[in-house]
Each structure stands twice: as C-alpha cells, then as structure tokens.
N, C-alpha and C. Protein backbone atom coordinates (compact mmCIF):
# COMPACT_ATOMS: atom_id res chain seq x y z
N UNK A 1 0.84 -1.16 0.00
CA UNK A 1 0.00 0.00 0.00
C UNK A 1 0.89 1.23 0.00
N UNK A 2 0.89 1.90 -1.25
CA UNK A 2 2.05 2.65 -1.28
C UNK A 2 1.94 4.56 -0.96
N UNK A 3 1.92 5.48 -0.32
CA UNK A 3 1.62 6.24 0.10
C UNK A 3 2.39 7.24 -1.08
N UNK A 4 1.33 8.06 -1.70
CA UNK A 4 1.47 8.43 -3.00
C UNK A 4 1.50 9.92 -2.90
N UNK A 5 0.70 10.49 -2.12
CA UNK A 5 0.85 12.22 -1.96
C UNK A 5 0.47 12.31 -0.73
N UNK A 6 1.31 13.01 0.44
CA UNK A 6 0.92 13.37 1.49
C UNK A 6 0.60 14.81 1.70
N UNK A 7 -0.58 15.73 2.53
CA UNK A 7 -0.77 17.14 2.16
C UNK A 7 -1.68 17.46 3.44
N UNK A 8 -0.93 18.17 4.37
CA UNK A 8 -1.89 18.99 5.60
C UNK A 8 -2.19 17.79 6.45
N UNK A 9 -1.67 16.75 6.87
CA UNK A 9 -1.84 15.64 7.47
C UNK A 9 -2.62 14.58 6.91
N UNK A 10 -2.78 14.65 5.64
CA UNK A 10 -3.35 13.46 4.66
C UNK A 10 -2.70 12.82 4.24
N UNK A 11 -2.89 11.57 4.28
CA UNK A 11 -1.87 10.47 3.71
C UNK A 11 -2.81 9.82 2.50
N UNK A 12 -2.76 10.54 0.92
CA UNK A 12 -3.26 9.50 0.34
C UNK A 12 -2.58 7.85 -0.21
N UNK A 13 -3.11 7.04 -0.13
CA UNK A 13 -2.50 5.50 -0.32
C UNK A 13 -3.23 5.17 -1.42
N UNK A 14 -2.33 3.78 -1.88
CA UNK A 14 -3.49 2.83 -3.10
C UNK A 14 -2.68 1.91 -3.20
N UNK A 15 -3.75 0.72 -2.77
CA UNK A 15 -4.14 -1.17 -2.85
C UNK A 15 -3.54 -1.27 -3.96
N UNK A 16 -2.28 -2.13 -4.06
CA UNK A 16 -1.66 -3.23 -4.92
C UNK A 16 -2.73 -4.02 -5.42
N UNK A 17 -2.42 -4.47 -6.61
CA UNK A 17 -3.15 -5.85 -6.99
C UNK A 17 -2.46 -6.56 -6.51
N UNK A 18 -3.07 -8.08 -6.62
CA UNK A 18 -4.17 -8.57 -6.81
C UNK A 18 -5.44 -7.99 -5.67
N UNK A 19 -5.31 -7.64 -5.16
CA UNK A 19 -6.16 -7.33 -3.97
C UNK A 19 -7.49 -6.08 -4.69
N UNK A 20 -6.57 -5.15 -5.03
CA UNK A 20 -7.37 -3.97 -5.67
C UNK A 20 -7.30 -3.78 -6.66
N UNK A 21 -8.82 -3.79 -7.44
CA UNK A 21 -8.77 -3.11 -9.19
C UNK A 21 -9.75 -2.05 -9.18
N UNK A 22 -9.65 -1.77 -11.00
CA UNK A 22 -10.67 -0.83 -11.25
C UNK A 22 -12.06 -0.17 -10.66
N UNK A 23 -12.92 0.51 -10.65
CA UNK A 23 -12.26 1.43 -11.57
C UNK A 23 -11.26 2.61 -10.25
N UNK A 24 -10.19 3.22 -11.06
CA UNK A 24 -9.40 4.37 -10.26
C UNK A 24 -10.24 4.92 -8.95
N UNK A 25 -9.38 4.36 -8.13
CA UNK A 25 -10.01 5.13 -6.27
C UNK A 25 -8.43 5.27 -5.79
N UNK A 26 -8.65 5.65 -4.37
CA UNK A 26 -7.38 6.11 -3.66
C UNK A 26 -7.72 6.30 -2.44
N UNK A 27 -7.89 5.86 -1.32
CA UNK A 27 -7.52 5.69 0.04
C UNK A 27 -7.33 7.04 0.75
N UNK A 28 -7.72 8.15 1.52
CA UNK A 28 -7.00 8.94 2.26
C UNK A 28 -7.55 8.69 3.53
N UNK A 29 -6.63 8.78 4.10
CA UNK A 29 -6.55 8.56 5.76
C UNK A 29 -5.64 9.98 6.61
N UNK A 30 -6.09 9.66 7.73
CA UNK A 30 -5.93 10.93 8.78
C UNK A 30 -6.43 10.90 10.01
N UNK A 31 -5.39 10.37 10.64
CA UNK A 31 -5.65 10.85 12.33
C UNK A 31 -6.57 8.78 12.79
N UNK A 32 -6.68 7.94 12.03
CA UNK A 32 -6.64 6.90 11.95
C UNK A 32 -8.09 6.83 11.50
N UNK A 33 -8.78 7.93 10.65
CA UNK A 33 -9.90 7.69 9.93
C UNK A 33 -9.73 7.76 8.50
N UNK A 34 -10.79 7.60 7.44
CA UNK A 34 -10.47 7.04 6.29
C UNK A 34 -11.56 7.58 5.27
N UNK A 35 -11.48 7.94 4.35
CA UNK A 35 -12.10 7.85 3.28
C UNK A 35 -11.95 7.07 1.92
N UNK A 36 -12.91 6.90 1.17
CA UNK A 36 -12.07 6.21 0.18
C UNK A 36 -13.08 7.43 -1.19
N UNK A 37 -12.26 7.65 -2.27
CA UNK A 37 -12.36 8.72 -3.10
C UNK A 37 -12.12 7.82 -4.48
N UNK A 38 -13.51 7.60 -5.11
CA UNK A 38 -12.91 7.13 -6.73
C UNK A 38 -12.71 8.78 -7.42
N UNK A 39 -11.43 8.89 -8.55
CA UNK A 39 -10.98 9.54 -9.09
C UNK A 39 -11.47 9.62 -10.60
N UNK A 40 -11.89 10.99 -10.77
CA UNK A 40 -11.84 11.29 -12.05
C UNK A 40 -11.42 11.17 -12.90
N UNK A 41 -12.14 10.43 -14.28
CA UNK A 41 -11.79 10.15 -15.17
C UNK A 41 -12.64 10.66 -16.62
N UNK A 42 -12.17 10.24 -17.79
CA UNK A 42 -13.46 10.27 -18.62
C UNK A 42 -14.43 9.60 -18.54
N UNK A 43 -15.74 10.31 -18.50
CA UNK A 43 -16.99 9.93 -18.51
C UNK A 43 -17.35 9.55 -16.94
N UNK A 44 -16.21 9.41 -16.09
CA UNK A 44 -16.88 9.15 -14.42
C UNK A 44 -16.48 10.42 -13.84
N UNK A 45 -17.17 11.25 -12.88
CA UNK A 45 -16.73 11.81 -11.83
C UNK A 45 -16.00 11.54 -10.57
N UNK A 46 -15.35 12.29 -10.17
CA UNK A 46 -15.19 12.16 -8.97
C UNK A 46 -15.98 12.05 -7.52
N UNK A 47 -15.79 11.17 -6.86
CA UNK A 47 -17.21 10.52 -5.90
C UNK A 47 -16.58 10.24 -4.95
N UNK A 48 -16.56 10.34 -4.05
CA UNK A 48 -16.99 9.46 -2.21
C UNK A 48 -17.36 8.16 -2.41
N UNK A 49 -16.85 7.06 -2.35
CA UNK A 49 -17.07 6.02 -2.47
C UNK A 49 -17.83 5.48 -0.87
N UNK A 50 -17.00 5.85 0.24
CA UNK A 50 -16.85 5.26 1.69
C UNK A 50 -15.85 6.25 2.86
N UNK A 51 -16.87 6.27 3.91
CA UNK A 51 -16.39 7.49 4.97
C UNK A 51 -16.31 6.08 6.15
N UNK A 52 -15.04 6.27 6.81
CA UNK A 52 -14.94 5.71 7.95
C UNK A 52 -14.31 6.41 9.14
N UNK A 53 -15.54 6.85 9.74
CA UNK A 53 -15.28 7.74 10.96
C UNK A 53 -14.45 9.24 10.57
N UNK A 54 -14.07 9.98 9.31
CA UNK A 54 -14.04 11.16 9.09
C UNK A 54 -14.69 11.52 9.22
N UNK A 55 -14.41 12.74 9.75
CA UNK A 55 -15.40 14.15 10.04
C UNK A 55 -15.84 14.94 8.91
N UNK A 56 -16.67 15.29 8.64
CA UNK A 56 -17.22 15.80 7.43
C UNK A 56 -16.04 16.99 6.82
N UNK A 57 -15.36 17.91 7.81
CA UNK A 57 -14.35 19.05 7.38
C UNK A 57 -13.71 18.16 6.49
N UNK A 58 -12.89 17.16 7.62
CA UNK A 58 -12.05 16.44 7.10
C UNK A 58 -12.06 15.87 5.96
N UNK A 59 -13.32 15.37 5.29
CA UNK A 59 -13.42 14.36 4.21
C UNK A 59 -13.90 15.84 3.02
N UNK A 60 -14.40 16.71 2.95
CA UNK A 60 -14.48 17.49 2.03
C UNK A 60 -12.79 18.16 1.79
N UNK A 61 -11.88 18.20 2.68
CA UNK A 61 -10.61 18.86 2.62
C UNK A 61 -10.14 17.19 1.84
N UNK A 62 -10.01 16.17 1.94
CA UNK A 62 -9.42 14.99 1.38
C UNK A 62 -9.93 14.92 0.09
N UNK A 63 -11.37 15.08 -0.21
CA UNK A 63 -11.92 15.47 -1.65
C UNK A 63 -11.05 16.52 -2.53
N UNK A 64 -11.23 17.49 -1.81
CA UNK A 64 -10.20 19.01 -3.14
C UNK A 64 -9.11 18.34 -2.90
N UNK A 65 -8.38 18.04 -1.67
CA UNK A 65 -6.81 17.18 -1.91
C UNK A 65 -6.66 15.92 -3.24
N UNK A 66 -7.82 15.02 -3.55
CA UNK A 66 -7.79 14.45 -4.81
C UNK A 66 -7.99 15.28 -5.62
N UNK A 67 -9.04 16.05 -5.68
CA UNK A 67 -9.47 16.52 -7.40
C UNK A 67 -7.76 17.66 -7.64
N UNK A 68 -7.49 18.55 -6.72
CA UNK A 68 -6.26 19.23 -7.22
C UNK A 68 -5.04 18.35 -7.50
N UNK A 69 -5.06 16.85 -7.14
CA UNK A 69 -4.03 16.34 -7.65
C UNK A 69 -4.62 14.64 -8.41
N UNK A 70 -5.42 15.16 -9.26
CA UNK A 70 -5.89 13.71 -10.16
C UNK A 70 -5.37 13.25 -11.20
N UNK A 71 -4.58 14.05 -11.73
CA UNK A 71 -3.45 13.90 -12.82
C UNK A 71 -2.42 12.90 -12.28
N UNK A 72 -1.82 13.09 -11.07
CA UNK A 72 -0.67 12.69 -10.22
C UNK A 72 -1.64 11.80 -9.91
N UNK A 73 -2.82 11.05 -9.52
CA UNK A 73 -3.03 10.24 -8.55
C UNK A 73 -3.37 9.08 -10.04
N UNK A 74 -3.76 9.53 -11.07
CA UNK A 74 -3.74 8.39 -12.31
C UNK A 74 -2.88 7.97 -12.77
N UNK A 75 -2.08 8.78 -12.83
CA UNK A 75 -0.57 8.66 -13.11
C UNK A 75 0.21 7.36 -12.27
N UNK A 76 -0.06 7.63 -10.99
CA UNK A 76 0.52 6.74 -9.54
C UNK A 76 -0.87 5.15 -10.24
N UNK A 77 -2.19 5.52 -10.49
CA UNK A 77 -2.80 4.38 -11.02
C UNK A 77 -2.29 3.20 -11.70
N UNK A 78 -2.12 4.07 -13.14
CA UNK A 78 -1.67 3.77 -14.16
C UNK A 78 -0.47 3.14 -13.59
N UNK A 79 0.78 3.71 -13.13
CA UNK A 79 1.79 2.64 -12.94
C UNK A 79 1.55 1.41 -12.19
N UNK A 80 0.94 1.74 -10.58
CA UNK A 80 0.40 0.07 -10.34
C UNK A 80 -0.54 -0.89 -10.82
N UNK A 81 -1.11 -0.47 -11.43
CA UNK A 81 -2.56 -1.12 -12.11
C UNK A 81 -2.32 -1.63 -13.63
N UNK A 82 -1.56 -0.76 -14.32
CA UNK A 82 -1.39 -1.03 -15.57
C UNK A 82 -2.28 -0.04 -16.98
C-alpha cells in the first residue's frame, strides 16, 4: 500500500493488486480515519465512495486534496494497475 501524496496531514495511499482493481479510487486517511475517493476520469466523476469515521471538514478537505491532484493520482494508477 504505497503512500502516494501526502498534504496537511493526509496520507493519500493505493491497494496493490491482486487485492485492488478498477475502476481508479485512492484511500486517504488521517488521524486513523479514512475515506475512500474514486478519481476522475473520462466519462466518471469524482465521488466518495466510503467514509470511515471522518469528520465531514475532514473528508471534504481529502476530496479538493484528490481533485487538485488527479493527474498525479492516475498517473501513480496507471503505474500500479497497468
């Protein structure tokens, strides 16, 4: 689970295969709570997949932390995923 952009005490991560596939998501965690964020692509938006015990500040600040870096977080995709 490789920790791909860290920002303001966010640690975003993303699941190796075999374990994790499609379509593009990314893990952010903080303070030992969690969101999980599928990433923008063509034809999908960006979405909230799953809130675990984030605080609402928290998980809208982990949201703009993906969408300002979704280029970099497909990019980080694309290399583990293929």
């Amino acid at each position: 689970m490789p920790t791909v952009l860290r920002r303001g005490g966010f640690r975003v991560v993303m699941y190796l295969p075999p374990r994790e596939h499609g379509p593009a998501y990314v893990h952010v965690w903080k303070d030992g709570t969690e969101v999980v964020i599928d990433l923008a692509t063509a034809g999908r938006p960006q979405k909230i997949r799953a809130i675990f015990r984030m605080r609402t500040a928290d998980t809208q600040t982990a949201f703009w932390i993906v969408e300002e870096h979704t280029e970099h977080l497909l990019t980080c995709w694309r290399k583990c995923h293929g």
